[in-house]
N, C-alpha and C. Protein backbone atom coordinates (compact mmCIF):
# COMPACT_ATOMS: atom_id res chain seq x y z
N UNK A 1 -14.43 12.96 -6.00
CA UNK A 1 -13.34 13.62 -5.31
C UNK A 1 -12.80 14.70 -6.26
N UNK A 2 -13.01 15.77 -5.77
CA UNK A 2 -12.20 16.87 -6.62
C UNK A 2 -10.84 17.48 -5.68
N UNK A 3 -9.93 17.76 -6.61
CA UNK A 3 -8.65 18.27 -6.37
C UNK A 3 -8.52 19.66 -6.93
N UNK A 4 -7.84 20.65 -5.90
CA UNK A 4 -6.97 21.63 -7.19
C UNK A 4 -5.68 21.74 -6.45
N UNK A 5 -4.81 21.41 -7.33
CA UNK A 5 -3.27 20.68 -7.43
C UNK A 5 -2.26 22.44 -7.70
N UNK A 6 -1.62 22.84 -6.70
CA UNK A 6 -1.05 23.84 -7.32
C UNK A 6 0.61 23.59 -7.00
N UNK A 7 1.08 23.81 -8.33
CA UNK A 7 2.97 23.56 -8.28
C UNK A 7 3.05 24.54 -7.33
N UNK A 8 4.28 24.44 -6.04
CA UNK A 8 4.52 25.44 -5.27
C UNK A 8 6.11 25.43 -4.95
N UNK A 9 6.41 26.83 -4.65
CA UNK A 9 7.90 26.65 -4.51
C UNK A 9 7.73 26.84 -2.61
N UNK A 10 6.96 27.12 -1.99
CA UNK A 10 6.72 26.54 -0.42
C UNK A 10 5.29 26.19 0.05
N UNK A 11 4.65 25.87 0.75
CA UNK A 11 3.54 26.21 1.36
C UNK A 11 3.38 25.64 2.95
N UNK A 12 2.52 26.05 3.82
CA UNK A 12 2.39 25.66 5.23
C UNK A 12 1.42 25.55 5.50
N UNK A 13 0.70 25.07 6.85
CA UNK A 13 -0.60 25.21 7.56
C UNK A 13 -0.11 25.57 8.62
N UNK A 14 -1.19 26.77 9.18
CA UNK A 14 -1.11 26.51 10.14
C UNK A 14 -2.25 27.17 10.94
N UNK A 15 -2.15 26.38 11.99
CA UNK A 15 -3.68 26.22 13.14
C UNK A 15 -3.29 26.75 14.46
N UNK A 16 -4.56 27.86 15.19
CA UNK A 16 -4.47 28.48 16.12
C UNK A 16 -2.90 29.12 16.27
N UNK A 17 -2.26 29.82 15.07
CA UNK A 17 -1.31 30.33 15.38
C UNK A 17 0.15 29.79 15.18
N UNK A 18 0.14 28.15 15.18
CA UNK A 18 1.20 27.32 14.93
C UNK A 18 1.11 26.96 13.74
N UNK A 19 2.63 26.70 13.01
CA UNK A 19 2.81 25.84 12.16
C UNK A 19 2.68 24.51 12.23
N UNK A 20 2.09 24.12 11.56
CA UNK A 20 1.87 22.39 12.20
C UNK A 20 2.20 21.47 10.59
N UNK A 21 2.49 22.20 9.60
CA UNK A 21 3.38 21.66 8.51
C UNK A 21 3.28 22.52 7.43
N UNK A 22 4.57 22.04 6.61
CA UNK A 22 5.32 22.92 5.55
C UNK A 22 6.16 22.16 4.91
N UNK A 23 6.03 22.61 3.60
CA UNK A 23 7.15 21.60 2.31
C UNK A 23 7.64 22.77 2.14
N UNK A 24 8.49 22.56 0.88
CA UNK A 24 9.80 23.16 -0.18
C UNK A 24 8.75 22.96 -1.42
N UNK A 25 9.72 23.02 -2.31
CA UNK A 25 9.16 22.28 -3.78
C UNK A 25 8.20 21.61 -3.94
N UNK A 26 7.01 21.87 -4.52
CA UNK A 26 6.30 20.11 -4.60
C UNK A 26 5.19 20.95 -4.78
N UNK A 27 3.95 19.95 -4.44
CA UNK A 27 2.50 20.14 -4.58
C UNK A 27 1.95 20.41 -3.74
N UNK A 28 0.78 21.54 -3.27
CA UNK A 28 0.05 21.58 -2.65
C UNK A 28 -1.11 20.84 -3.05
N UNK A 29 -2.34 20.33 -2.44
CA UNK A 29 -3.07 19.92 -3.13
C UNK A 29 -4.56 20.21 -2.04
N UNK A 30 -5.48 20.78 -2.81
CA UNK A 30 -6.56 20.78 -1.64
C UNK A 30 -7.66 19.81 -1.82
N UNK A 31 -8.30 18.90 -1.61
CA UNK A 31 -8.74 17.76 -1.59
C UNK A 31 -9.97 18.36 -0.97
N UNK A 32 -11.18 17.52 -2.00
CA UNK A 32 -12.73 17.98 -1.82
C UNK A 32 -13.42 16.78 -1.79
N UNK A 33 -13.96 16.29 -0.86
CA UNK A 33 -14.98 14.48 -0.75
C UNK A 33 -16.12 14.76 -0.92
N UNK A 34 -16.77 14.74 -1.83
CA UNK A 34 -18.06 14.58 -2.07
C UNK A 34 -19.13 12.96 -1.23
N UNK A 35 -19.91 13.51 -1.26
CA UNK A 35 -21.07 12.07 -0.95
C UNK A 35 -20.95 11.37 -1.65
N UNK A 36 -20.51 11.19 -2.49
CA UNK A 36 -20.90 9.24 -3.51
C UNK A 36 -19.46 9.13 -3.28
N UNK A 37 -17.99 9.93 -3.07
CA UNK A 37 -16.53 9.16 -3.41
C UNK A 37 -16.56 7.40 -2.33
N UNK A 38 -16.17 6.76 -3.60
CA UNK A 38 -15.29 5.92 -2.81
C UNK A 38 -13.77 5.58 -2.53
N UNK A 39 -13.50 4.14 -2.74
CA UNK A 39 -11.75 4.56 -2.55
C UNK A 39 -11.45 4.49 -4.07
N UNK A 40 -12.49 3.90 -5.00
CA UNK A 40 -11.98 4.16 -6.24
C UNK A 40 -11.51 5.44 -6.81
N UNK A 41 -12.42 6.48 -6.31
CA UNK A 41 -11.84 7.84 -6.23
C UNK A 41 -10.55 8.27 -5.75
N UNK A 42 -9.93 7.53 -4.46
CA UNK A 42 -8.80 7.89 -3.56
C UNK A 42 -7.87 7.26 -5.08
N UNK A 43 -8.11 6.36 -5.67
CA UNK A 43 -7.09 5.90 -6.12
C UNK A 43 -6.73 6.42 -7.80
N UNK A 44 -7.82 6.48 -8.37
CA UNK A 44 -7.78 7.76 -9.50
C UNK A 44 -7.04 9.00 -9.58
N UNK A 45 -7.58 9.71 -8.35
CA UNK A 45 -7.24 11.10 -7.88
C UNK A 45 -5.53 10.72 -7.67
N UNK A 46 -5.26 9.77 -6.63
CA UNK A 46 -3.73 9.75 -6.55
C UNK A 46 -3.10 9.47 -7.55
N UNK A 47 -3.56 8.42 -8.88
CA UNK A 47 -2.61 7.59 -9.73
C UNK A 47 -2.22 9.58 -10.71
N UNK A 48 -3.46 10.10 -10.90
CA UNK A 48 -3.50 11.55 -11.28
C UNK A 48 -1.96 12.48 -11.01
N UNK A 49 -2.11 12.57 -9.13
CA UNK A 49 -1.36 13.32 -8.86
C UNK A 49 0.35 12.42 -9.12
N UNK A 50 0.28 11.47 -8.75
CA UNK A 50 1.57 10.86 -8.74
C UNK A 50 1.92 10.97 -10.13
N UNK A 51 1.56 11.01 -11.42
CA UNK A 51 2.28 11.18 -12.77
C UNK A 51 1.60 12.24 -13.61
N UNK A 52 1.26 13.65 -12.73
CA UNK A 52 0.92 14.26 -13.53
C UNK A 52 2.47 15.08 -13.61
N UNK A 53 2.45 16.06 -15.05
CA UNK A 53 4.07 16.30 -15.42
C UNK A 53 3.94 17.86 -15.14
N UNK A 54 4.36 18.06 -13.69
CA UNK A 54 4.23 19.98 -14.03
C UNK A 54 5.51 20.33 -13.28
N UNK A 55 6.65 19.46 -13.87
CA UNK A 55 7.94 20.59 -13.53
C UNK A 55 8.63 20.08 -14.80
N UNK A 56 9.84 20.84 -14.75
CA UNK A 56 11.11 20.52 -15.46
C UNK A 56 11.70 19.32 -15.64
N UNK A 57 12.56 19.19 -16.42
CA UNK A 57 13.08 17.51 -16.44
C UNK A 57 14.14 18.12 -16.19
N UNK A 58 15.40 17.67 -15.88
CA UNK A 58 16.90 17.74 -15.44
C UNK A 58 17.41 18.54 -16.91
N UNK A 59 17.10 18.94 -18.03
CA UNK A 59 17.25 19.15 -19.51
C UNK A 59 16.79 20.42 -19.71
N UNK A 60 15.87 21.25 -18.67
CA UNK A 60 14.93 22.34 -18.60
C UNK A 60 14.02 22.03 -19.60
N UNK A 61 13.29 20.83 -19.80
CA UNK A 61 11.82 20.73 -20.78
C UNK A 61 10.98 21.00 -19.86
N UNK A 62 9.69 22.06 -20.11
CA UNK A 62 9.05 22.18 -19.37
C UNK A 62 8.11 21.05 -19.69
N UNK A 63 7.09 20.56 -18.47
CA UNK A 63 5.92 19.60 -18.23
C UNK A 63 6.23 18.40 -18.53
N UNK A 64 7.81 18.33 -17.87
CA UNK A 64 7.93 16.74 -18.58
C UNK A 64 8.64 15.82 -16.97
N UNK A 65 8.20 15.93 -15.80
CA UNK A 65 8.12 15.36 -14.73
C UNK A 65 7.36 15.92 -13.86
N UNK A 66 7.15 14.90 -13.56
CA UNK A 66 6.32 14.53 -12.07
C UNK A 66 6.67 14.93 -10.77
N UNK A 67 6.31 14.64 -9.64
CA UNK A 67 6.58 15.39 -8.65
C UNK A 67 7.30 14.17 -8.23
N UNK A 68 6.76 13.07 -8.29
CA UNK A 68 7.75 12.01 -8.12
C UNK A 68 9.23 11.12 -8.94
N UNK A 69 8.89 11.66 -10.41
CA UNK A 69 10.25 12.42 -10.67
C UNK A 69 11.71 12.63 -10.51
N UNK A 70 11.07 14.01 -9.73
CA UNK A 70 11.98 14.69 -8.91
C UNK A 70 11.88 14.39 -7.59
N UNK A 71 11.23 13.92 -7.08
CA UNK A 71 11.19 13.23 -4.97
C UNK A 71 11.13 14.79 -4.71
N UNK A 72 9.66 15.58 -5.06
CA UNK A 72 9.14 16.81 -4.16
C UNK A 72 8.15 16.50 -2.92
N UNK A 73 7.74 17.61 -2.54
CA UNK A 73 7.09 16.95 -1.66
C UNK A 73 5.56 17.46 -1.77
N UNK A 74 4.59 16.94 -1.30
CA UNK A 74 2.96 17.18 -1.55
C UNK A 74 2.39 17.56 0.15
N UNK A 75 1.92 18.86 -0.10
CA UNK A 75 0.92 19.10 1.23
C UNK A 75 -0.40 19.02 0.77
N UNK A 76 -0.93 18.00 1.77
CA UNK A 76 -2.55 17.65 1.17
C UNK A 76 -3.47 18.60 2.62
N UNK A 77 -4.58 19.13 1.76
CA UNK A 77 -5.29 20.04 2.76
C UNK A 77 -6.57 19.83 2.70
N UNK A 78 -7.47 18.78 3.64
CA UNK A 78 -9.07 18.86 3.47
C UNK A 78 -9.57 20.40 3.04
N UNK A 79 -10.04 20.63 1.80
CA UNK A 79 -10.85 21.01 1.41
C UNK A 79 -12.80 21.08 1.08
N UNK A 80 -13.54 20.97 2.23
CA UNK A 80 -14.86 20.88 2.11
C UNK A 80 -15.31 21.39 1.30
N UNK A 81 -15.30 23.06 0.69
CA UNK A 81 -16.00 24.24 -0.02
C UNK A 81 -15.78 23.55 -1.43
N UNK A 82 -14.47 22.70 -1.98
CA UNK A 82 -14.68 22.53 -2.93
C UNK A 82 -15.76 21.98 -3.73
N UNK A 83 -17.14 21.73 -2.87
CA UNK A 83 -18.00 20.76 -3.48
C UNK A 83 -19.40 21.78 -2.64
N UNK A 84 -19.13 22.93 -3.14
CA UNK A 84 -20.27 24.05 -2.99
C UNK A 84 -21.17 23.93 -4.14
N UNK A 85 -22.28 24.63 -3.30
CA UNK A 85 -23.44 25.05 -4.84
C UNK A 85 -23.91 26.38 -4.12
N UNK A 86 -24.17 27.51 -5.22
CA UNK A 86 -24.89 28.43 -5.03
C UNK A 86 -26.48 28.33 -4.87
N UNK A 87 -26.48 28.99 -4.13
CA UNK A 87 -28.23 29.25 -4.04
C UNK A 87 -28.41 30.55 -3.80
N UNK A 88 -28.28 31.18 -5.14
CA UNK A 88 -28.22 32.83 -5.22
C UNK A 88 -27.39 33.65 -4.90
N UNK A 89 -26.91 34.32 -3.67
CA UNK A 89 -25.47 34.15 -3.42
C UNK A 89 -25.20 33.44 -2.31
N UNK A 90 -26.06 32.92 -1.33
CA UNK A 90 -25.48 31.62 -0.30
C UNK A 90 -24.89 30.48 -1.17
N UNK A 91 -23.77 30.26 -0.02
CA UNK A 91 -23.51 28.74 -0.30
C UNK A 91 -24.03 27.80 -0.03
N UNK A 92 -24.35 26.49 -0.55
CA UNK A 92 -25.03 25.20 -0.31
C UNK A 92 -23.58 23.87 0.03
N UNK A 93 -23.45 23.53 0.98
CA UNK A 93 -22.64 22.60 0.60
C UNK A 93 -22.87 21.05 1.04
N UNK A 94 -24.11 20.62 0.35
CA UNK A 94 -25.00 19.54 0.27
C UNK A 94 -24.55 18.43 -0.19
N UNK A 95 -23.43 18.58 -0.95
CA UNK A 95 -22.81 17.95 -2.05
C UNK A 95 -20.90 17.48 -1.29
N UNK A 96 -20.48 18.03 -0.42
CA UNK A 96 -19.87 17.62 0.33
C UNK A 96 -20.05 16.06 1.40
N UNK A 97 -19.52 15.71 1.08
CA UNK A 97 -19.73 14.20 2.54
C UNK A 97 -18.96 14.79 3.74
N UNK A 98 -20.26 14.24 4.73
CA UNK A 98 -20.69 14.78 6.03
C UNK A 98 -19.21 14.41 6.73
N UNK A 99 -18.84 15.21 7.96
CA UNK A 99 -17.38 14.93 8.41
C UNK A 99 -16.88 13.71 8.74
N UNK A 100 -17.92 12.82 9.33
CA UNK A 100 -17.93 11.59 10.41
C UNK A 100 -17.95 10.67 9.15
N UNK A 101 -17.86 10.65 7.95
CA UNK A 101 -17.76 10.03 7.13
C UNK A 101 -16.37 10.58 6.08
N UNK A 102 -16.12 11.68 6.00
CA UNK A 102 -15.08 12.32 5.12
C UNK A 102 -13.85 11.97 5.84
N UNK A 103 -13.84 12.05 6.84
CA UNK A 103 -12.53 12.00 7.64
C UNK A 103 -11.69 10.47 7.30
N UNK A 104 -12.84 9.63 7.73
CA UNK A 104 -11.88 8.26 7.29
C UNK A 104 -11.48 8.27 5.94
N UNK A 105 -12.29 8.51 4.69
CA UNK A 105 -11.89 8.14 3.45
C UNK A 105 -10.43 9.69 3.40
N UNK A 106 -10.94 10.34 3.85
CA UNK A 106 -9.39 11.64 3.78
C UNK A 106 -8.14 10.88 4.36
N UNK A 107 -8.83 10.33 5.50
CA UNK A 107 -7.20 9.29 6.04
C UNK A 107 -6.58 8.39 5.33
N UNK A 108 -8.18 7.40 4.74
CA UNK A 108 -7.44 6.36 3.77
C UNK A 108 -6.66 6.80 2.58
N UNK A 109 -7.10 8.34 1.75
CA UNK A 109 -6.25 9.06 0.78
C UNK A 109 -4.80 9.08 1.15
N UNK A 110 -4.46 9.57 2.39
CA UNK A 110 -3.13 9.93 2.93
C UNK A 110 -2.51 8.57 3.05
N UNK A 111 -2.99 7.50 3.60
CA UNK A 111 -2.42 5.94 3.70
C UNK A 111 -2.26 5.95 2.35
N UNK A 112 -3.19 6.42 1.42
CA UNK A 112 -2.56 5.46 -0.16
C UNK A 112 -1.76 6.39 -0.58
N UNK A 113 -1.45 7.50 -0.62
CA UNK A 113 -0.49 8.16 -0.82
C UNK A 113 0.83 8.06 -0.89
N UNK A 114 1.32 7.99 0.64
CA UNK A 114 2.16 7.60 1.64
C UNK A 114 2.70 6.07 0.69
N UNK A 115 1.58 5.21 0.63
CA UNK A 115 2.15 3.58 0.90
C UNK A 115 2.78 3.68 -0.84
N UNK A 116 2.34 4.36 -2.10
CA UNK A 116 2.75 4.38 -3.42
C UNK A 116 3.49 5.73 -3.74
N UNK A 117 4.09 6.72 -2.95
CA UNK A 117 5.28 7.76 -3.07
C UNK A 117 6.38 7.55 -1.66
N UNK A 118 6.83 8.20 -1.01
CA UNK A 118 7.36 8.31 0.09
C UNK A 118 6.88 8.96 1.10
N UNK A 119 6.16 8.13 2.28
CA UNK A 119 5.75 8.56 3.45
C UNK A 119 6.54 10.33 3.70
N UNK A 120 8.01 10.14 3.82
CA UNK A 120 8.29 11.29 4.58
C UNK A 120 8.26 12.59 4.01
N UNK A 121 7.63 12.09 2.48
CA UNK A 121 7.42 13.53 1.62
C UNK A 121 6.11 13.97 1.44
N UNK A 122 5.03 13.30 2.09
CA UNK A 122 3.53 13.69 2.21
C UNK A 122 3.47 14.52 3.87
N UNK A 123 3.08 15.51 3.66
CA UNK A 123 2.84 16.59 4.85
C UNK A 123 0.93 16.56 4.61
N UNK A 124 0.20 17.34 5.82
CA UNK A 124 -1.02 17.52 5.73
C UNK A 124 -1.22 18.35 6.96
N UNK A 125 -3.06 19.18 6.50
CA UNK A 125 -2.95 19.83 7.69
C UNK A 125 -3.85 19.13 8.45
N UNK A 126 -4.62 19.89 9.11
CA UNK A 126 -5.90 19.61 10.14
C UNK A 126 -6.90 19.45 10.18
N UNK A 127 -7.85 18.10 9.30
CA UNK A 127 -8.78 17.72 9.35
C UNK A 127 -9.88 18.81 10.03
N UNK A 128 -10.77 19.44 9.42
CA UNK A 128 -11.77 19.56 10.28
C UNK A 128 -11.73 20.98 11.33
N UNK A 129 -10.09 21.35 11.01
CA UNK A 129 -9.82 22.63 11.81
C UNK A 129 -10.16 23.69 10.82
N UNK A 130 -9.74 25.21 11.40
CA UNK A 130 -9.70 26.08 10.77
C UNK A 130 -8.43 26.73 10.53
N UNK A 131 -7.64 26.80 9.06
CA UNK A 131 -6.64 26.64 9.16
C UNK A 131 -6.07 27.81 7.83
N UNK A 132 -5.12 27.99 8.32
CA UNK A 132 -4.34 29.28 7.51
C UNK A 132 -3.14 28.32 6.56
N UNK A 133 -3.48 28.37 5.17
CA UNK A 133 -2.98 27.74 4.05
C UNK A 133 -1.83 29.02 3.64
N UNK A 134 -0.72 28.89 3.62
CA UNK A 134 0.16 29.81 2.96
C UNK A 134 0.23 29.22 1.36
N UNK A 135 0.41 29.48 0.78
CA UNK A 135 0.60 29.15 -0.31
C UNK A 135 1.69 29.69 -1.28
N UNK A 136 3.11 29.81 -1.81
CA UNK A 136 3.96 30.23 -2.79
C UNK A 136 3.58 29.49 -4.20
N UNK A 137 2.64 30.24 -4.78
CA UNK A 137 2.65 29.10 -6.46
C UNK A 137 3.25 29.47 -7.09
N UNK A 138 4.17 28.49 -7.77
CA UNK A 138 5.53 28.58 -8.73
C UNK A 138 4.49 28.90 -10.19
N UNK A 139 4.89 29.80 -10.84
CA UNK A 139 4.44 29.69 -12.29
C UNK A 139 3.77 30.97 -12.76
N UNK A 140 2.69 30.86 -11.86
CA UNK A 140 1.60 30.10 -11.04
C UNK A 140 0.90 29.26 -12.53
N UNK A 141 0.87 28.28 -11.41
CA UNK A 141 0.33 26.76 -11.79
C UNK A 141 -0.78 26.07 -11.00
N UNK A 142 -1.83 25.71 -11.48
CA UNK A 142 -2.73 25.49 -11.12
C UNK A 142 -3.79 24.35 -11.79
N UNK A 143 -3.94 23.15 -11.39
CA UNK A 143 -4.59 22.16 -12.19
C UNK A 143 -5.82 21.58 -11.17
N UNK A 144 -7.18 21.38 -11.79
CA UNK A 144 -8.43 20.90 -11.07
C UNK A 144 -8.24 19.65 -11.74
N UNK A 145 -8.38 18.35 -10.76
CA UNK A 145 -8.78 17.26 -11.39
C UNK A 145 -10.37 16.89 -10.34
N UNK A 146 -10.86 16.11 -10.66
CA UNK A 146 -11.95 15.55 -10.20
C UNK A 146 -12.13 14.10 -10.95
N UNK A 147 -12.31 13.66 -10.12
CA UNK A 147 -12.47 11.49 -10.50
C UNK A 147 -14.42 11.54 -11.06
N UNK A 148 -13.83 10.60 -12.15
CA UNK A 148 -14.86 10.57 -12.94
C UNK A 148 -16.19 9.77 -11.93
N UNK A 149 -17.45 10.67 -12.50
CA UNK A 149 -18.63 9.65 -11.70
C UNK A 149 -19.55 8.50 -12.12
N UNK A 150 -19.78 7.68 -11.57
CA UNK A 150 -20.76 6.96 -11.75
C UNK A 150 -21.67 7.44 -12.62
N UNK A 151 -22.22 6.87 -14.20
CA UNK A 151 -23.41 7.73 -14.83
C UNK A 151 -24.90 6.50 -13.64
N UNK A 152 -25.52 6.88 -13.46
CA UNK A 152 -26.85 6.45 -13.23
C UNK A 152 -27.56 6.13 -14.60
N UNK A 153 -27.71 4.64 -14.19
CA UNK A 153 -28.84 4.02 -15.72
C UNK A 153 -30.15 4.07 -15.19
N UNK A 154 -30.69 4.62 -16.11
CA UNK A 154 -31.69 4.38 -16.04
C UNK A 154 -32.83 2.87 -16.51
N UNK A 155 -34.01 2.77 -15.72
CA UNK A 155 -34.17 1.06 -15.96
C UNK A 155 -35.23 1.24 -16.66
N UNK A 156 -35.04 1.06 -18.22
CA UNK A 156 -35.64 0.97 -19.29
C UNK A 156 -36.96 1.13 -19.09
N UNK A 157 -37.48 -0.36 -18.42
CA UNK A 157 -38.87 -0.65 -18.15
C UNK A 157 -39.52 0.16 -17.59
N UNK A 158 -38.96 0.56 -16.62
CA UNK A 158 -39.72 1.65 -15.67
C UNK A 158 -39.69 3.00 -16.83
N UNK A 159 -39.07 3.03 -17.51
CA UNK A 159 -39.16 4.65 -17.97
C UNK A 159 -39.76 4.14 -19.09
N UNK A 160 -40.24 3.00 -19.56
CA UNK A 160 -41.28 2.57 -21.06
C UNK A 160 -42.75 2.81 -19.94
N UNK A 161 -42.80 1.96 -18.98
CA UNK A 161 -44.30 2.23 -18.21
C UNK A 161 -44.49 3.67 -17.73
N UNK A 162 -43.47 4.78 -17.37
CA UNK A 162 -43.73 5.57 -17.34
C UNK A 162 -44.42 6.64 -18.45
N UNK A 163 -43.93 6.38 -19.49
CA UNK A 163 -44.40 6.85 -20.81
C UNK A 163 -45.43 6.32 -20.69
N UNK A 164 -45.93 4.86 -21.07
CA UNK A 164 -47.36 4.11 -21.33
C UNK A 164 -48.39 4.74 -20.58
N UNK A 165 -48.14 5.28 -19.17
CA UNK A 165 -49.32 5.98 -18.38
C UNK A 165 -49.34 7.54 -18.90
N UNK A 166 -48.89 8.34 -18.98
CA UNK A 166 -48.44 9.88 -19.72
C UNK A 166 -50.26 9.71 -20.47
């Protein structure tokens, strides 16, 4: 699961023309599901966003609270492209998980969200639509996280018999 997390002093969605949501203060966040995420990912990625420090403290220290903190608010926006590959100058986006599968784990993100900050301060847009992101970035501020992956082991034996035939 990759993220890019931007501090914002507003942002909105909106689809076919309507606003269909908008915060104040807080985080935008555009959210990218790759093929292997599971919910271990949903829960990395959130423990991430919930104590990462990119505002002020009540003292004016910069980077020393959270968004929860301060009780801002977070617009989360399916992001697919984030999990592109070039193939010269086309895009490949192979590396994305397919919709009929992204959608639930994007929902279950927003349930865990919701159930460990405050429901009425998580906004989102439109799954799957095509959608006009406004964006105000405070700073501008801008942070990529991505949840660590699985390394693949390799199984010894098989890669000793592979050598032995060579």
């Amino acid at each position: 699961m990759k993220t890019i997390i931007q501090r914002v002093s507003n942002a909105s969605v909106t689809v076919d023309g309507e606003v269909i949501s908008s915060i104040g203060t807080g985080l935008c966040i555009l959210i990218g599901i790759c093929r292997e995420d599971t919910e271990k990912d949903i829960n990395y990625i959130i423990q991430k966003i919930l104590k990462l420090k990119l505002f002020e403290n009540d003292e004016r220290k910069k980077w020393s609270s959270s968004v929860v903190d301060k009780k801002y608010e977070i617009l989360c926006v399916s992001q697919f492209t984030l999990y592109y590959s070039l193939k010269g100058n086309k895009l490949d986006f192979h590396h994305a998980m397919p919709f009929s599968e992204s959608k639930p784990l994007y929902d279950k993100f927003l349930q865990s969200l919701r159930s460990q900050y405050k429901t009425e301060l998580i906004k989102d847009g439109k799954f799957g639509a095509s959608m006009v992101v406004d964006i105000v970035n405070d700073g501008p501020v801008t942070i990529q996280i991505e949840s660590p992956k699985l390394k693949i082991e390799i199984d010894t034996e098989s890669a000793d018999s592979n050598i032995d035939n060579e």
